[in-house]
C-alpha atoms as a PDB file:
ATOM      1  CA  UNK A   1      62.565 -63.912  -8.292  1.00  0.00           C
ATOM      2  CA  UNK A   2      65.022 -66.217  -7.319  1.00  0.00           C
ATOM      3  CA  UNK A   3      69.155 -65.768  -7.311  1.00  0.00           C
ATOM      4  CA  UNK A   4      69.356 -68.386 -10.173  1.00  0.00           C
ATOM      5  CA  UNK A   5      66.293 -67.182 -12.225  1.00  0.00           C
ATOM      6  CA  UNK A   6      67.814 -63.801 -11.590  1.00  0.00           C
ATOM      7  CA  UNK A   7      71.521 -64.850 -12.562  1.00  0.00           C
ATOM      8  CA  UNK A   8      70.124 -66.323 -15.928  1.00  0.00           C
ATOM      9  CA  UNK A   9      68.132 -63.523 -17.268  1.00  0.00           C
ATOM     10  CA  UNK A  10      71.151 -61.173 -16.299  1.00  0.00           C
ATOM     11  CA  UNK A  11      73.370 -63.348 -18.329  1.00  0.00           C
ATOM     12  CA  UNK A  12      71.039 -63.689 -20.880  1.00  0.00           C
ATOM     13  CA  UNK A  13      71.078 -59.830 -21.309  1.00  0.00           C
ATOM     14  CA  UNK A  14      74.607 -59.410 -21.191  1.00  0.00           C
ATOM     15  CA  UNK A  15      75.104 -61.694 -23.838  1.00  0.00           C
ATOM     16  CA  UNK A  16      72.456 -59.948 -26.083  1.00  0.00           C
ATOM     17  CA  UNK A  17      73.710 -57.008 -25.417  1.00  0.00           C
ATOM     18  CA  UNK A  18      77.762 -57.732 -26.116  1.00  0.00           C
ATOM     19  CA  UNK A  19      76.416 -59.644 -29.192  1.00  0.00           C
ATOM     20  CA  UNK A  20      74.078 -56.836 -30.662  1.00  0.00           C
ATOM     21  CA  UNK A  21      77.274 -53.847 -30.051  1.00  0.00           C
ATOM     22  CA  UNK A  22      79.376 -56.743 -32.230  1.00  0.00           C
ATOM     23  CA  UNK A  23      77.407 -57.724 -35.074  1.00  0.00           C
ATOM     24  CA  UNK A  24      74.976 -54.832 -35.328  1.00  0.00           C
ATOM     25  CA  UNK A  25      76.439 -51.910 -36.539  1.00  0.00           C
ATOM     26  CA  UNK A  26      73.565 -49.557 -36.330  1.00  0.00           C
ATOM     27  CA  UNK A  27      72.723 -50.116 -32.644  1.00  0.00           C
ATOM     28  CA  UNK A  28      76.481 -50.149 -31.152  1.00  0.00           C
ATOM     29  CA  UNK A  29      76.456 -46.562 -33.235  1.00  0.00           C
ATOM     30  CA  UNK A  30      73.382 -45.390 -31.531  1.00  0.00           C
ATOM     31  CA  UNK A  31      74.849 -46.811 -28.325  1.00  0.00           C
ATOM     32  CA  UNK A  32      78.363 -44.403 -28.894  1.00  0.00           C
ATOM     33  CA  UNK A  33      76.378 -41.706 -29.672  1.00  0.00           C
ATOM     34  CA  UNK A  34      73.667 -41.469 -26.529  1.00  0.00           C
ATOM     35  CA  UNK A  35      77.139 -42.508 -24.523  1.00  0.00           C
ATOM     36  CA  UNK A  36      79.025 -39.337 -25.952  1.00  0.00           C
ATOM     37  CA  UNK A  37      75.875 -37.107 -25.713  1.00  0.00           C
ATOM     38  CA  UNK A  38      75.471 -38.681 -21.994  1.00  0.00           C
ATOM     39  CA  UNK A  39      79.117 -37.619 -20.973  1.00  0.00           C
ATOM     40  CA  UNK A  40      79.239 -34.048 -23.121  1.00  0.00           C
ATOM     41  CA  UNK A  41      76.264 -32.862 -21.217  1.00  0.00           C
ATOM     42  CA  UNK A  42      77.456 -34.150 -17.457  1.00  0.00           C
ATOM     43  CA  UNK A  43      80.910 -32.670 -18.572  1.00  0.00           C
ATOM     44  CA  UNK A  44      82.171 -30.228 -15.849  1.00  0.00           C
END
């Protein structure tokens, strides 16, 4: 894969990604939650 092929579909994914914790409520939850249960269990 090439730098610019790879620099689009990165882009393309971050942009997805900011867009879907914005507008969709039930997937930035699901995101906060598997990030909180992530962090409680590496906890020290």
């Amino acid at each position: 894969m090439s730098n610019q092929t790879y620099l689009k579909v990165s882009a393309g994914i971050a942009v997805v990604w900011v867009l879907g914790l914005l507008f969709v409520p039930p997937f930035a939850e699901l995101v906060e939650s598997l990030m909180l249960l992530f962090l409680s269990t590496n906890a020290r």
